[in-house]
Protein backbone atom coordinates (compact mmCIF):
# COMPACT_ATOMS: atom_id res chain seq x y z
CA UNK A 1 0.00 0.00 0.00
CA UNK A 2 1.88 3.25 1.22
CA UNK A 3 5.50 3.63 2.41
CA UNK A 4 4.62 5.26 5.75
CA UNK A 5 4.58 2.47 8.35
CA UNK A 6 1.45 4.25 10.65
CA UNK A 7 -0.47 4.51 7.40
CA UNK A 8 0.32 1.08 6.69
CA UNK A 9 -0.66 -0.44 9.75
CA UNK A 10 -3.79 1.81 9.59
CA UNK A 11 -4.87 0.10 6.06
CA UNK A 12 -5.38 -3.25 7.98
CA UNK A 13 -8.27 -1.26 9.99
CA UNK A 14 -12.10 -2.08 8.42
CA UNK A 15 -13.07 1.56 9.04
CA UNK A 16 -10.39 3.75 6.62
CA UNK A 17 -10.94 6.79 4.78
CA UNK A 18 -9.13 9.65 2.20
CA UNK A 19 -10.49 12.83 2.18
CA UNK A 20 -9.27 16.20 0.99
CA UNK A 21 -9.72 20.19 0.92
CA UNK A 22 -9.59 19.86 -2.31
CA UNK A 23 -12.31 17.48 -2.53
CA UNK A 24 -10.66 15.06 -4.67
CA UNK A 25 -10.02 12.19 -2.14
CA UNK A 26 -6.12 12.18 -2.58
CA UNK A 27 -4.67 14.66 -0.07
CA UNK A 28 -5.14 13.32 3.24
CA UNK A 29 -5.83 10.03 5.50
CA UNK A 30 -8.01 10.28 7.98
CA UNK A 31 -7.90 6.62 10.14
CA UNK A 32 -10.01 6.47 13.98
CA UNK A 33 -7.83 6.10 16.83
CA UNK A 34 -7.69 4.75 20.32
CA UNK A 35 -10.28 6.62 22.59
CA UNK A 36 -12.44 8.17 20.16
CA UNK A 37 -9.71 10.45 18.73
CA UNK A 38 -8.78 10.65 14.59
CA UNK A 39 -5.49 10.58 13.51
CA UNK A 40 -4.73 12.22 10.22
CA UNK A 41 -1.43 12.56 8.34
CA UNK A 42 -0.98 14.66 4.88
CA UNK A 43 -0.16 13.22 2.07
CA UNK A 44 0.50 16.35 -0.05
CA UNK A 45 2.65 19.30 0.87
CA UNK A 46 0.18 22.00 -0.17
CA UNK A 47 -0.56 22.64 4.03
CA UNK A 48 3.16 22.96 5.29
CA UNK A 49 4.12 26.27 6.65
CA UNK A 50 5.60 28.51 4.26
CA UNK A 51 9.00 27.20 2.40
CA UNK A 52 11.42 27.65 0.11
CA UNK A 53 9.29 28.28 -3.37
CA UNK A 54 6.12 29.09 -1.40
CA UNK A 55 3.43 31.04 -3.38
CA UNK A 56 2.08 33.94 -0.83
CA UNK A 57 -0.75 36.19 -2.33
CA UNK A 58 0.39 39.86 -1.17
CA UNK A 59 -1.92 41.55 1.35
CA UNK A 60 -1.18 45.21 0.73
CA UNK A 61 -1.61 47.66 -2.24
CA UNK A 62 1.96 48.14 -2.85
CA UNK A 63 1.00 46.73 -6.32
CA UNK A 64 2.21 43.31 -6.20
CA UNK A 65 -0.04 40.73 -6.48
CA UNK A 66 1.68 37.00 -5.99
CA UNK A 67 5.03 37.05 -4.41
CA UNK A 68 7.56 33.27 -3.66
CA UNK A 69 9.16 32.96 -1.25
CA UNK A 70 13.24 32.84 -1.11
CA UNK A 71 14.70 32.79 1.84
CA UNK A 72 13.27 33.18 5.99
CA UNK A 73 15.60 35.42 7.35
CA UNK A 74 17.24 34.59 10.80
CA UNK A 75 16.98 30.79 10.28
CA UNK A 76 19.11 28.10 8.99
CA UNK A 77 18.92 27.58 5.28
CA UNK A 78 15.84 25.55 4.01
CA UNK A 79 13.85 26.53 7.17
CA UNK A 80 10.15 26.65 7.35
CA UNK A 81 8.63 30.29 8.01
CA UNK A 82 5.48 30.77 10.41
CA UNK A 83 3.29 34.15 10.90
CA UNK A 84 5.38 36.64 12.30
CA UNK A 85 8.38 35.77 10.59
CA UNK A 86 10.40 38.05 8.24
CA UNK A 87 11.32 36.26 4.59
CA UNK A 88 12.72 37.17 1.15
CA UNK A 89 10.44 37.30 -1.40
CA UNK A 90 10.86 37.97 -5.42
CA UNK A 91 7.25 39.65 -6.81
CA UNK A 92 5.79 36.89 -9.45
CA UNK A 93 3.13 38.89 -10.42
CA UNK A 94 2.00 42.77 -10.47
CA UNK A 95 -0.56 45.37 -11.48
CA UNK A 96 0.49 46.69 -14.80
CA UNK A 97 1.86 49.90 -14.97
CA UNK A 98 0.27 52.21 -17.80
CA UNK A 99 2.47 54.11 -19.78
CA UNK A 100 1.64 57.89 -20.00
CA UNK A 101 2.49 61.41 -20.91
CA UNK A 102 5.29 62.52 -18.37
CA UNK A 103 3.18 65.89 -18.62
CA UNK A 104 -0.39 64.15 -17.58
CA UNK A 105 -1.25 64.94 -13.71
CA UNK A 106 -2.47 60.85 -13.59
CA UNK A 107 1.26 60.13 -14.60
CA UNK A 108 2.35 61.38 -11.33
CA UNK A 109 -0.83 59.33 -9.15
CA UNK A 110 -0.08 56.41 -11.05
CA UNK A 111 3.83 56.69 -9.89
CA UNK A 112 3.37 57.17 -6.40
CA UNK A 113 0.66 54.03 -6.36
CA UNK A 114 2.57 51.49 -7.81
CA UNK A 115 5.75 50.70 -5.44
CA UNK A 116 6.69 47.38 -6.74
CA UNK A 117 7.41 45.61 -10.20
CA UNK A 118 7.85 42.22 -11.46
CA UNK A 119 10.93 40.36 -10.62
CA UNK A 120 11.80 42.97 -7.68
CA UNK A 121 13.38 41.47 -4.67
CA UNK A 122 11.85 42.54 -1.36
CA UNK A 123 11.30 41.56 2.23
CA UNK A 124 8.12 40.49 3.64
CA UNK A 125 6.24 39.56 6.31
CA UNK A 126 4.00 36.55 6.88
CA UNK A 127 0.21 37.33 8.20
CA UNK A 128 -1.50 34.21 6.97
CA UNK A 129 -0.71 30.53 6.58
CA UNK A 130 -2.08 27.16 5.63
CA UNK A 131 -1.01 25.33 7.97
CA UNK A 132 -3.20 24.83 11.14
CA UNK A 133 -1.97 26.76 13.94
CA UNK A 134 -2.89 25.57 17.52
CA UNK A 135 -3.53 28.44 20.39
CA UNK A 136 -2.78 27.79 23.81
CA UNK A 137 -6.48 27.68 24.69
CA UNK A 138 -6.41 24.94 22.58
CA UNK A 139 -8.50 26.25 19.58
CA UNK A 140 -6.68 25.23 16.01
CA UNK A 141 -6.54 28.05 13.13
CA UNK A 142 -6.12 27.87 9.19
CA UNK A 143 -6.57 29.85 6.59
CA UNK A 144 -7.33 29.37 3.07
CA UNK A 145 -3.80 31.12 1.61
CA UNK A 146 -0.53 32.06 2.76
CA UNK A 147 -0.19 35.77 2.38
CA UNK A 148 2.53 38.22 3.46
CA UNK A 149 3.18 42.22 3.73
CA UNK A 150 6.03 43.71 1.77
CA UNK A 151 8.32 46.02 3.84
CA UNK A 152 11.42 48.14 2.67
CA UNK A 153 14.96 47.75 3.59
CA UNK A 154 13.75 49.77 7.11
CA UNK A 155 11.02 46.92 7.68
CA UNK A 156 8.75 49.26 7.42
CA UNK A 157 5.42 48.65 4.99
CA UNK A 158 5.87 49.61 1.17
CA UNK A 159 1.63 49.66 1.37
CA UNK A 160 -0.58 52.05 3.14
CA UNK A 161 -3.43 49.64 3.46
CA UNK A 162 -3.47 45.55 4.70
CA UNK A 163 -5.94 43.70 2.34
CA UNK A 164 -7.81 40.99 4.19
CA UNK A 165 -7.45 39.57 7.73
CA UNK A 166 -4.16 38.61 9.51
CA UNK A 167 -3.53 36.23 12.26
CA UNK A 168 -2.87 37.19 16.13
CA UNK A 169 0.32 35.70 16.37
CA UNK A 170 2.27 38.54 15.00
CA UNK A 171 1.11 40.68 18.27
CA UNK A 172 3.76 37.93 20.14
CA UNK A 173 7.33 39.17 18.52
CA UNK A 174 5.75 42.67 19.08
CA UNK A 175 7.31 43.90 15.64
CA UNK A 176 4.59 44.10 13.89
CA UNK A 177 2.10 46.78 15.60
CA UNK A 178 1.47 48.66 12.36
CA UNK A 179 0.15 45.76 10.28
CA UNK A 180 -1.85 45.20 12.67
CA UNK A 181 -3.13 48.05 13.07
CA UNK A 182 -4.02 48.81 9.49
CA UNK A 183 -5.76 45.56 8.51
CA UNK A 184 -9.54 45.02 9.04
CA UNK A 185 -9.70 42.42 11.16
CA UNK A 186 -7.22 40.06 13.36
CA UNK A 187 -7.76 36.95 13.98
C-alpha cells in the first residue's frame, strides 16, 4: 500500500478513509484512533508552513499581487517560516503599470501608487498561513492562503493599506504593531 509504516498499519483497519480540501479524495488520511480520537497525516505538501518556493498572495496595495518565497531570514537555510516571521520574497506577479504622458497629472498618481514591479526582490512579512496553527487555549486556526506584507529595507510597509485579515500571532514578537493596526480584522 503506502511507504509510511502508521499509514500502513492503519490500512489493515475495516473503518479507513481519504479525504481532501480539495475534494478530490487524494490529499489526506483520515484513520479512527484509540479513545475516540482521529489521527490524520498529509499526504501532499500544499498545508506545510511557508517554504522555500512558497506562493504567498500579497496583502497590501503596494502593487504586487503574488510574491515566492526565497529565503526566511534569521533561520538556517531551508527553514520553514510561520506568521510573524520576516522572509525574502521575489514579486511573481504585479498590477500593470500604464504608460503615460510625463506631462499628464495621472502620470504622477499612477507613480506614487505602484511601489513594486515584477521580478523585484523585497522583504516580507508573513500574516496568513495554511497550515493549522494551535492556540494555547487549545482552539486550532487555518486559513485558506498564505499571504505576506512587503516592507522596505527599514522593515517598514511599502503599502498604506493591509488587504484581508491577519492572524494574532504577529502581536507575540511585538514587531509588527502597524500591520496590525491597518488591517480590518485580526484573527
Amino acid at each position: 500500500m503506502w511507504g509510511i509504516p502508521h499509514i500502513r498499519a492503519a490500512a489493515a483497519l475495516d473503518h479507513f478513509t481519504c479525504r481532501s480540501d480539495r475534494g478530490d479524495d487524494q490529499g489526506v488520511v483520515t484513520v479512527p484512533g484509540a479513545c475516540g480520537y482521529v489521527y490524520t497525516h498529509s499526504l501532499s505538501v500544499d498545508c506545510e508552513l511557508a517554504g522555500l518556493r512558497a506562493k504567498c498572495v500579497v496583502a497590501d496595495n503596494s502593487g504586487a499581487l503574488i510574491a515566492t518565497i526565497i529565503d526566511v531570514m534569521g533561520r538556517p537555510a531551508k527553514a520553514l517560516g510561520k506568521i510573524g516571521d520576516e522572509v525574502t520574497v521575489v514579486v511573481e506577479r504585479a498590477k500593470p503599470i500604464a504608460v503615460l504622458p510625463k506631462d499628464s497629472p495621472a502620470h504622477v498618481v499612477n507613480a506614487q501608487t505602484q511601489k513594486v514591479r515584477r521580478g523585484d526582490v523585497k522583504r516580507a512579512v508573513i500574516v496568513r498561513t495554511r497550515k493549522p496553527i494551535q492556540r494555547p487555549d487549545g482552539r486550532s486556526i487555518r486559513f485558506d492562503d498564505n499571504a505576506c506584507v512587503l516592507l522596505n529595507q527599514k522593515g517598514d510597509m511599502i503599502g498604506t493599506r493591509v488587504t484581508g485579515i491577519v492572524a494574532a500571532e504577529l502581536r507575540r514578537s511585538g514587531r509588527w504593531g502597524k500591520v496590525m493596526s491597518l488591517s480590518p480584522k485580526v484573527i
